[in-house]
PDB file of N, CA and C in Angstrom:
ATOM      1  N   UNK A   1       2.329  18.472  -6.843  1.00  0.00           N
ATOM      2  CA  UNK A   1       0.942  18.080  -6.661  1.00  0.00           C
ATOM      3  C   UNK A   1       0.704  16.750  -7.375  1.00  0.00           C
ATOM      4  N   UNK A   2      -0.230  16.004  -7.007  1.00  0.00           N
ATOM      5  CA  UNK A   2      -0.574  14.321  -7.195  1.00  0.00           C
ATOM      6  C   UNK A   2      -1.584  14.703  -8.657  1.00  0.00           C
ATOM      7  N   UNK A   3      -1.610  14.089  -9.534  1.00  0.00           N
ATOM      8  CA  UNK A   3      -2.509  14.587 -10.527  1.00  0.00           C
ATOM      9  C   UNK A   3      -3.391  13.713 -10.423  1.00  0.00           C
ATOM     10  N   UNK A   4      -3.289  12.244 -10.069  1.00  0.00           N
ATOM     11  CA  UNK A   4      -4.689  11.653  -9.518  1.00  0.00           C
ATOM     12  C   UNK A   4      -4.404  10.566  -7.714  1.00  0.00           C
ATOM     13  N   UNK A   5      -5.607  10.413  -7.088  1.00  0.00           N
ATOM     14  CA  UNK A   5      -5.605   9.330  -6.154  1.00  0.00           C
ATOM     15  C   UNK A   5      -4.918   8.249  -6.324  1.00  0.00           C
ATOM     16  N   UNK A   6      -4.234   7.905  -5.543  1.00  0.00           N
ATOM     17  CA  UNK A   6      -3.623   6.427  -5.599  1.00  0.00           C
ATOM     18  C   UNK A   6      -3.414   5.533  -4.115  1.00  0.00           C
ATOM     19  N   UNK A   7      -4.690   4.854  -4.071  1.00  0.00           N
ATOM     20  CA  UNK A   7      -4.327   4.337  -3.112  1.00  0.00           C
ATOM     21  C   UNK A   7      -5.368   2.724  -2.815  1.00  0.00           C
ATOM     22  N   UNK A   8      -5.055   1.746  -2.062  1.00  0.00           N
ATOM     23  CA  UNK A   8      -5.219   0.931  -2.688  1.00  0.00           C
ATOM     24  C   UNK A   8      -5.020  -0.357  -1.074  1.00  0.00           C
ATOM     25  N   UNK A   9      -5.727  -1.039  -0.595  1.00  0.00           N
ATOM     26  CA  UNK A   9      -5.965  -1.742   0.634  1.00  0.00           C
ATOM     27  C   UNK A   9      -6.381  -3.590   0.038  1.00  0.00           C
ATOM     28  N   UNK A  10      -5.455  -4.077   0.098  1.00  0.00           N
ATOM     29  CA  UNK A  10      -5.568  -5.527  -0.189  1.00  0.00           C
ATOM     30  C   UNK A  10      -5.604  -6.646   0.908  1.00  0.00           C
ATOM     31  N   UNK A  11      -6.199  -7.782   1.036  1.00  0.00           N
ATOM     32  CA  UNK A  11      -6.293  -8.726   2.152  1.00  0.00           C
ATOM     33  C   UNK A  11      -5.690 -10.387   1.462  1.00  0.00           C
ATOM     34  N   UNK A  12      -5.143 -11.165   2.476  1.00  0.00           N
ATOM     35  CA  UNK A  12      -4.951 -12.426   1.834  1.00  0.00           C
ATOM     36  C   UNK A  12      -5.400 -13.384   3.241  1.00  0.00           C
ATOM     37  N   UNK A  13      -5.977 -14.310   2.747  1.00  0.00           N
ATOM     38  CA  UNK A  13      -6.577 -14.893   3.951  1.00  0.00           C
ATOM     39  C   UNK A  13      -6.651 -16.452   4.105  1.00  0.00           C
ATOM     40  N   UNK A  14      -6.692 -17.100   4.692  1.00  0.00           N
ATOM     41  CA  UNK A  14      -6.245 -18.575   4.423  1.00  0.00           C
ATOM     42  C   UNK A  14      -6.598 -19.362   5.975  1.00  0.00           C
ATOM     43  N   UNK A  15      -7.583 -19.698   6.356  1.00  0.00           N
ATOM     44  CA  UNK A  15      -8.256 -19.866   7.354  1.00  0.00           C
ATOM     45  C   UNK A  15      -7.202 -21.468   7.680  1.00  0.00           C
ATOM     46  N   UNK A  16      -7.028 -22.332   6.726  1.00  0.00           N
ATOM     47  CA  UNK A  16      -6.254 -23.524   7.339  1.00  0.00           C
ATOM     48  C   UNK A  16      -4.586 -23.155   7.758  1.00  0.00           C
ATOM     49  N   UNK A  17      -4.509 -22.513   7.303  1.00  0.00           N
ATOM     50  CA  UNK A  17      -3.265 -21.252   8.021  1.00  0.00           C
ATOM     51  C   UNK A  17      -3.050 -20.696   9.319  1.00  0.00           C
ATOM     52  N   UNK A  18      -4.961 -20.454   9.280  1.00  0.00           N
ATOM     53  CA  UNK A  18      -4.623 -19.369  10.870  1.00  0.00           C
ATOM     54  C   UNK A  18      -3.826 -17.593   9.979  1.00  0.00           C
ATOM     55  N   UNK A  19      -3.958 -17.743   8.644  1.00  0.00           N
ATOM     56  CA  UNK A  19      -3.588 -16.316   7.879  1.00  0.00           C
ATOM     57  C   UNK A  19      -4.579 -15.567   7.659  1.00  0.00           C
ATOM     58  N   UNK A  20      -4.467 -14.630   8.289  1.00  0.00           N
ATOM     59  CA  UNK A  20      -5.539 -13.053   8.216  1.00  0.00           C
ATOM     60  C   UNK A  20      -4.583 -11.570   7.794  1.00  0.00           C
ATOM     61  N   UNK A  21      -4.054 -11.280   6.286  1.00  0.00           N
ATOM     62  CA  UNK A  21      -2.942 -10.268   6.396  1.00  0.00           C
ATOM     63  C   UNK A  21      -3.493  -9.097   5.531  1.00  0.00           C
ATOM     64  N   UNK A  22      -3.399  -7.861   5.970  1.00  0.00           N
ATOM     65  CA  UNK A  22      -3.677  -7.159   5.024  1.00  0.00           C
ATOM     66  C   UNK A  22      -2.125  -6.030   4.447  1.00  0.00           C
ATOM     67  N   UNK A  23      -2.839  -5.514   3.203  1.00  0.00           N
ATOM     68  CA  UNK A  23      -1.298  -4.466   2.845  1.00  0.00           C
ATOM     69  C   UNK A  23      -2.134  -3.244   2.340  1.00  0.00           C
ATOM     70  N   UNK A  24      -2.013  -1.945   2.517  1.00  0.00           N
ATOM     71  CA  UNK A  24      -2.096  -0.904   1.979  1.00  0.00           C
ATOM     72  C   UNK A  24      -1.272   0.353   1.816  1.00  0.00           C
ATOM     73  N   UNK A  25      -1.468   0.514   0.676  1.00  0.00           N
ATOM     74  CA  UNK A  25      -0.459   1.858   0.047  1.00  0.00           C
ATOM     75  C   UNK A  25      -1.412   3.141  -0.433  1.00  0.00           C
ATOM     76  N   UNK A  26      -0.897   3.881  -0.366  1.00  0.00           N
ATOM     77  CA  UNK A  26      -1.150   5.143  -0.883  1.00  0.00           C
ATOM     78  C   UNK A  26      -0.458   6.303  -1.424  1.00  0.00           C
ATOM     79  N   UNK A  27      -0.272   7.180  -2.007  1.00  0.00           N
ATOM     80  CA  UNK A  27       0.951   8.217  -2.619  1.00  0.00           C
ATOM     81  C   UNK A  27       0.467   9.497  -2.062  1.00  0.00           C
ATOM     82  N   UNK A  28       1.333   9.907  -1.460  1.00  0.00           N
ATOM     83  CA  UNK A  28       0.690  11.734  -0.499  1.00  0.00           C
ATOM     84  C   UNK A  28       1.627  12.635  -0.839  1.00  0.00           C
ATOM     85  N   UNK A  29       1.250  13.577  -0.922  1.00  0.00           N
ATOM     86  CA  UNK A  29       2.109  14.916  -1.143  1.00  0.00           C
ATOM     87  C   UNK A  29       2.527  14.898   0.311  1.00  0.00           C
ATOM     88  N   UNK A  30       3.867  15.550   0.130  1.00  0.00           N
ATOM     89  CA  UNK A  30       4.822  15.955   1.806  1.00  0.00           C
ATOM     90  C   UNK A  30       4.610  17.579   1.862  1.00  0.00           C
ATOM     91  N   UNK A  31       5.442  17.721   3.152  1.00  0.00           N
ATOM     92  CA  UNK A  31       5.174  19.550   3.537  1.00  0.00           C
ATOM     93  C   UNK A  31       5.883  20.465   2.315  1.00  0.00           C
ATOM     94  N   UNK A  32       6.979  19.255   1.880  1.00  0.00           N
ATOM     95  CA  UNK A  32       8.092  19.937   1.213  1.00  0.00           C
ATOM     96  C   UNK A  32       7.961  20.118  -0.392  1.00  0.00           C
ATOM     97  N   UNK A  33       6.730  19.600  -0.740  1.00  0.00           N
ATOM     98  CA  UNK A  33       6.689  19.464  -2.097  1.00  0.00           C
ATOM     99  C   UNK A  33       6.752  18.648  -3.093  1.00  0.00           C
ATOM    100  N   UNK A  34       7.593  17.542  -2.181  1.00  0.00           N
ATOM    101  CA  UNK A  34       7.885  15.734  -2.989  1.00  0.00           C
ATOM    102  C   UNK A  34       6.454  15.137  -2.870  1.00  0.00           C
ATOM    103  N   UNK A  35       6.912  13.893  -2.850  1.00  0.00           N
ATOM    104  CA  UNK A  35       5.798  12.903  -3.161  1.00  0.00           C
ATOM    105  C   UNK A  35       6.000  11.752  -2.395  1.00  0.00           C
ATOM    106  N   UNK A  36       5.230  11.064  -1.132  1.00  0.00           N
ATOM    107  CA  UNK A  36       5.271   9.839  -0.448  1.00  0.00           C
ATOM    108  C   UNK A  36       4.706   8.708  -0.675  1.00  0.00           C
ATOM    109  N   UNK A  37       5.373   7.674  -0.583  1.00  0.00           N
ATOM    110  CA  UNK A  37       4.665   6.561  -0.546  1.00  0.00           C
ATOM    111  C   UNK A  37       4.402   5.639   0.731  1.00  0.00           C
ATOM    112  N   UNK A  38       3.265   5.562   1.273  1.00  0.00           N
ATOM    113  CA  UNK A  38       2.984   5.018   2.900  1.00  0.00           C
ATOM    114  C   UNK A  38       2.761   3.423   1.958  1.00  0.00           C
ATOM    115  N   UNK A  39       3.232   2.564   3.118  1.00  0.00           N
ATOM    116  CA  UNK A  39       3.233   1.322   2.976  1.00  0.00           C
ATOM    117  C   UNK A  39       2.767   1.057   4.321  1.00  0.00           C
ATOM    118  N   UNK A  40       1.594  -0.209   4.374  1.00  0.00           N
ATOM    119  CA  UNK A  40       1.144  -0.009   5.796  1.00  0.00           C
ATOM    120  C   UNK A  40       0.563  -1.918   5.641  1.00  0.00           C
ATOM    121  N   UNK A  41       1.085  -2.816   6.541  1.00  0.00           N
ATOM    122  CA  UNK A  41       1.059  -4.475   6.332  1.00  0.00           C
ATOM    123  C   UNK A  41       0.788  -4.560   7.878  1.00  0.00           C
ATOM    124  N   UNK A  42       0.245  -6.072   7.891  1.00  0.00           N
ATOM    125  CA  UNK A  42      -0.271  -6.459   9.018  1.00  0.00           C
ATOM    126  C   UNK A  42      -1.005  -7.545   9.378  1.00  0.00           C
ATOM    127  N   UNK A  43      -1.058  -7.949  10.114  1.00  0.00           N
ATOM    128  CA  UNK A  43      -2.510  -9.035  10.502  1.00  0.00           C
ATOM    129  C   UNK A  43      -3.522  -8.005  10.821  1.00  0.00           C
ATOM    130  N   UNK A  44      -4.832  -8.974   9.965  1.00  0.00           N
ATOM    131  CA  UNK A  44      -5.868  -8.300   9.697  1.00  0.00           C
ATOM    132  C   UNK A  44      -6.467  -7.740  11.257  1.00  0.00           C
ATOM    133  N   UNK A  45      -6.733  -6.579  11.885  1.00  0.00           N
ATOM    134  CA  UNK A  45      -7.327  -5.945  12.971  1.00  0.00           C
ATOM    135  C   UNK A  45      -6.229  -5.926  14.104  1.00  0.00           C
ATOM    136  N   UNK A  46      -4.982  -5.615  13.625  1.00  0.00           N
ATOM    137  CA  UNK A  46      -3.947  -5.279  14.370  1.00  0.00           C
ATOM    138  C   UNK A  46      -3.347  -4.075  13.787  1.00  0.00           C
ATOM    139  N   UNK A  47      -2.488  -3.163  14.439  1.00  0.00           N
ATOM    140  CA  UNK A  47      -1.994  -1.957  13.669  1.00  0.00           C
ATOM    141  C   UNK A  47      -1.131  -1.648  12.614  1.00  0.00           C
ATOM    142  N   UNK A  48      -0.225  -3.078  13.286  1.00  0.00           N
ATOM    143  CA  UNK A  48       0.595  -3.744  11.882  1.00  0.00           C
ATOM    144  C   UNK A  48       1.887  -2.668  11.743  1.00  0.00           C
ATOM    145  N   UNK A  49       2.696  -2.442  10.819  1.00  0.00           N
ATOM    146  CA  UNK A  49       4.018  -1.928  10.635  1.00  0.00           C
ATOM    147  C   UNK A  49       3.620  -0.950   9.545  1.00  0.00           C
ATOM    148  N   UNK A  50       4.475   0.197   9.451  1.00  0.00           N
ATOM    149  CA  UNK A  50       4.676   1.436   8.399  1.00  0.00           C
ATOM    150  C   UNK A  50       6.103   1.881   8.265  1.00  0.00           C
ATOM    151  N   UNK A  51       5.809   1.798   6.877  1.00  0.00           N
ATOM    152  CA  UNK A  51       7.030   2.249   6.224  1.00  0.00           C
ATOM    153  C   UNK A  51       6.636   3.219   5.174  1.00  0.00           C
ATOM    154  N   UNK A  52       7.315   4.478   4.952  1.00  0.00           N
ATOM    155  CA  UNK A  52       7.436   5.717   3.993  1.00  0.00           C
ATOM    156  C   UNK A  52       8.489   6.015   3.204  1.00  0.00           C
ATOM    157  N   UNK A  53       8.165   5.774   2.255  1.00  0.00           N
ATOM    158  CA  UNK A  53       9.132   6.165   1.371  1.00  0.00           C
ATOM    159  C   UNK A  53       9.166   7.731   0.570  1.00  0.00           C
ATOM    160  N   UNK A  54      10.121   8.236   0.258  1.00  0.00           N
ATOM    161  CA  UNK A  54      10.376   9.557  -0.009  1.00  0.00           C
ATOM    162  C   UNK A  54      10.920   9.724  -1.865  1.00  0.00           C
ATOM    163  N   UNK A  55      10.036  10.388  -2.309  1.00  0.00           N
ATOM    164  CA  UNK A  55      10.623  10.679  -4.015  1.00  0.00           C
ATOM    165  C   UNK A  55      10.418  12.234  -4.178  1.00  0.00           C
ATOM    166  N   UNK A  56      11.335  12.470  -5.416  1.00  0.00           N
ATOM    167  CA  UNK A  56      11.127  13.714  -5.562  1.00  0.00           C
ATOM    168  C   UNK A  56       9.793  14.120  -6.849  1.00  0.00           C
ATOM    169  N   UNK A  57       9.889  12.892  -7.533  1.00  0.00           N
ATOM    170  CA  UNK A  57       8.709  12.512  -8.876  1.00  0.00           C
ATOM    171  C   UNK A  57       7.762  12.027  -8.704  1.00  0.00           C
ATOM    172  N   UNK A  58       6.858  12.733  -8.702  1.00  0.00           N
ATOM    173  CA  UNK A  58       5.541  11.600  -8.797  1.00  0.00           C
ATOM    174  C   UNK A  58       5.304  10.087  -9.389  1.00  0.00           C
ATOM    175  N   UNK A  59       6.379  10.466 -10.707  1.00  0.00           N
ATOM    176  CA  UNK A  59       6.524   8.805 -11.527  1.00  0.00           C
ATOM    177  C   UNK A  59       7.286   7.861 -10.683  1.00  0.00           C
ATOM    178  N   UNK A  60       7.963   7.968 -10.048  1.00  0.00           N
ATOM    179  CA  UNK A  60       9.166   7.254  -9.409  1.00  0.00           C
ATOM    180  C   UNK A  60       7.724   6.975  -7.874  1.00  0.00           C
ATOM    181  N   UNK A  61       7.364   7.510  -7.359  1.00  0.00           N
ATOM    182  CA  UNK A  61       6.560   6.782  -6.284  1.00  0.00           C
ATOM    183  C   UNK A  61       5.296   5.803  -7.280  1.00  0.00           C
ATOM    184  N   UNK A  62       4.633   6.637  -8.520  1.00  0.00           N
ATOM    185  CA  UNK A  62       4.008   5.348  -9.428  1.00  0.00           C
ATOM    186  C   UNK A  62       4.535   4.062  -9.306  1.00  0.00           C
ATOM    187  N   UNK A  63       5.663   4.307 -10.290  1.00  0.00           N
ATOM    188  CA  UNK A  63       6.719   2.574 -10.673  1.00  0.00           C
ATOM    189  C   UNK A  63       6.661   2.123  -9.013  1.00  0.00           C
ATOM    190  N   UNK A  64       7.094   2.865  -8.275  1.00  0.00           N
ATOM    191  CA  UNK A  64       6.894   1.279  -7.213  1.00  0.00           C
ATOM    192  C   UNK A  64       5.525   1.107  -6.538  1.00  0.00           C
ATOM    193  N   UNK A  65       4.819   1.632  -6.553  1.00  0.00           N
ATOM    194  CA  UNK A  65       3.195   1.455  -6.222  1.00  0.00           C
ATOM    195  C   UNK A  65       2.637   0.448  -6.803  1.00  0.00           C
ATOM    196  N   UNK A  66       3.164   0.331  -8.486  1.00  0.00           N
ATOM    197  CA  UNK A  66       2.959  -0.411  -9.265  1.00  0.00           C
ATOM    198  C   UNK A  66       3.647  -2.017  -9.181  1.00  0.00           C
ATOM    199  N   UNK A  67       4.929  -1.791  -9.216  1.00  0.00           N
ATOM    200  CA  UNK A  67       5.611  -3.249  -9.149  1.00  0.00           C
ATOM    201  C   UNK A  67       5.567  -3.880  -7.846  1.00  0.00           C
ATOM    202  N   UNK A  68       4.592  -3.434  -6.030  1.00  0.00           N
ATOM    203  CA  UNK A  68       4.795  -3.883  -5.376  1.00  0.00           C
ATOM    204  C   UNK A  68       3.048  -4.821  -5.200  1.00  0.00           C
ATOM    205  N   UNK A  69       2.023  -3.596  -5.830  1.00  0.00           N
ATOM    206  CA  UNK A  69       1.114  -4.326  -6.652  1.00  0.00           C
ATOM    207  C   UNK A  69       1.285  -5.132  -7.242  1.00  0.00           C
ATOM    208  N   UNK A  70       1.875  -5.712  -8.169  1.00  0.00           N
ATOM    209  CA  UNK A  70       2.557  -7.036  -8.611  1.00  0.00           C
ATOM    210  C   UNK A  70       2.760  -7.822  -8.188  1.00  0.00           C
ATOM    211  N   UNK A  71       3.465  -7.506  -7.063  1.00  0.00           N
ATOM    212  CA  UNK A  71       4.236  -8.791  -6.012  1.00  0.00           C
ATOM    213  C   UNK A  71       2.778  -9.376  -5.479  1.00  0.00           C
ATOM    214  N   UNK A  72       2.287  -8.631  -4.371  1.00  0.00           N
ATOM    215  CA  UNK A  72       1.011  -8.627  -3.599  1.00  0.00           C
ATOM    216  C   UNK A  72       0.132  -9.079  -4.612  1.00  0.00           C
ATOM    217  N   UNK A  73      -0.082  -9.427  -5.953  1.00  0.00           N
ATOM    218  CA  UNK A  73      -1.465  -9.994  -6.627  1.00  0.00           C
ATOM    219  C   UNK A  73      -0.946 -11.508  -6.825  1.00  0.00           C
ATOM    220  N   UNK A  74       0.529 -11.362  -7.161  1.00  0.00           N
ATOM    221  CA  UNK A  74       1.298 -12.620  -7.227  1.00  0.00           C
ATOM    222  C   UNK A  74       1.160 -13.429  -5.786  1.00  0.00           C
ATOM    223  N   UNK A  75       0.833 -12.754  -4.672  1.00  0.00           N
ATOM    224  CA  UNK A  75       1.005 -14.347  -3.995  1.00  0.00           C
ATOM    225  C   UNK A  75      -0.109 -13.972  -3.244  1.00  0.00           C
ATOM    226  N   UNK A  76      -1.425 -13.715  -4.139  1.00  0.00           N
ATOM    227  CA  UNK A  76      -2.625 -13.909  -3.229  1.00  0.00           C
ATOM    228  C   UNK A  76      -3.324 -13.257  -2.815  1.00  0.00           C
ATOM    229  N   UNK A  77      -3.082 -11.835  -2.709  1.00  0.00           N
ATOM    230  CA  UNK A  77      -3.778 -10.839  -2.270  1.00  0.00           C
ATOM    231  C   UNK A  77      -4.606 -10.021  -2.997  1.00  0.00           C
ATOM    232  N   UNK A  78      -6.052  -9.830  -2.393  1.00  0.00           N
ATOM    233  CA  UNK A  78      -7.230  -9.665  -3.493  1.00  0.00           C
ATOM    234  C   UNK A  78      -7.342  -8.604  -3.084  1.00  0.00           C
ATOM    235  N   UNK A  79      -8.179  -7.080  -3.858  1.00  0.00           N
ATOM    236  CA  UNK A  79      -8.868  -5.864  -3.479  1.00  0.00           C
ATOM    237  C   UNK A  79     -10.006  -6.088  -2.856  1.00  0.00           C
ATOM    238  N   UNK A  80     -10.264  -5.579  -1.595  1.00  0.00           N
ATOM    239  CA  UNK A  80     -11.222  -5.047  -0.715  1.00  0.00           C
ATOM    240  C   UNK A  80     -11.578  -3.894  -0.779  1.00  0.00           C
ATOM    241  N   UNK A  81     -12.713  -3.254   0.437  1.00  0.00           N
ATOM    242  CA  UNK A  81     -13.076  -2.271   0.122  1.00  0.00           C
ATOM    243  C   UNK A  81     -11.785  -0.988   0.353  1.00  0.00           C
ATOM    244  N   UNK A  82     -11.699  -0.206   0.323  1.00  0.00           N
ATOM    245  CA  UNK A  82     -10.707   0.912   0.410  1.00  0.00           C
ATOM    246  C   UNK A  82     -10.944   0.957   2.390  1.00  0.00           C
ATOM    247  N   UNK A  83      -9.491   1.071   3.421  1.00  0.00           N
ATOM    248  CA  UNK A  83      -9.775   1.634   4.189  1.00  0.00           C
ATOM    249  C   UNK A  83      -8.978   2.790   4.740  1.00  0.00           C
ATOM    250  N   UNK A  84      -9.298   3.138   5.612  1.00  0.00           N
ATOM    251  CA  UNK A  84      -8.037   4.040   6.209  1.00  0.00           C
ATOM    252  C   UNK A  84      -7.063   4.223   6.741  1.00  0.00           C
ATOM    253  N   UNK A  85      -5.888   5.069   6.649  1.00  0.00           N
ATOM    254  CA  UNK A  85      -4.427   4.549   6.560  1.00  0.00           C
ATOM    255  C   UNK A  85      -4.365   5.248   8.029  1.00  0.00           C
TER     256      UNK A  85
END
């Protein structure tokens, strides 16, 4: 079981670009008892790509929730409102 929410919808945007991108993550419990991490990127109002990752620790889907947050603040990408995955 998740002991708290984690989830988290960022945008980077750059109009002399023609850049509209968003990234969101979240951490979900599976059927089996582990712990997921949905990764979900895109141009902004397109469906964009998903990727899931699989842990057996809740800490181990944290640490990378965390260090990919990192990356994503590092080149630009600000918090918006929360949306749906």
């Amino acid at each position: 079981m998740i002991s708290q929410p984690y989830h988290l919808y960022v945008e980077r945007s750059d109009a002399s670009k023609n850049m509209a991108r968003y990234y969101a993550m979240s951490i979900e419990p599976n059927l089996f008892g582990d712990v997921s991490l949905l990764r979900k990127w895109g141009r902004i109002g397109t469906k964009g790509q998903m990727m899931v990752h699989h842990f057996g620790r809740e800490e181990e889907a944290v640490g990378l929730f965390l260090d990919l947050l990192r990356q994503k603040r590092k080149r630009g990408y600000s918090p918006r409102p929360s949306m749906s995955m």
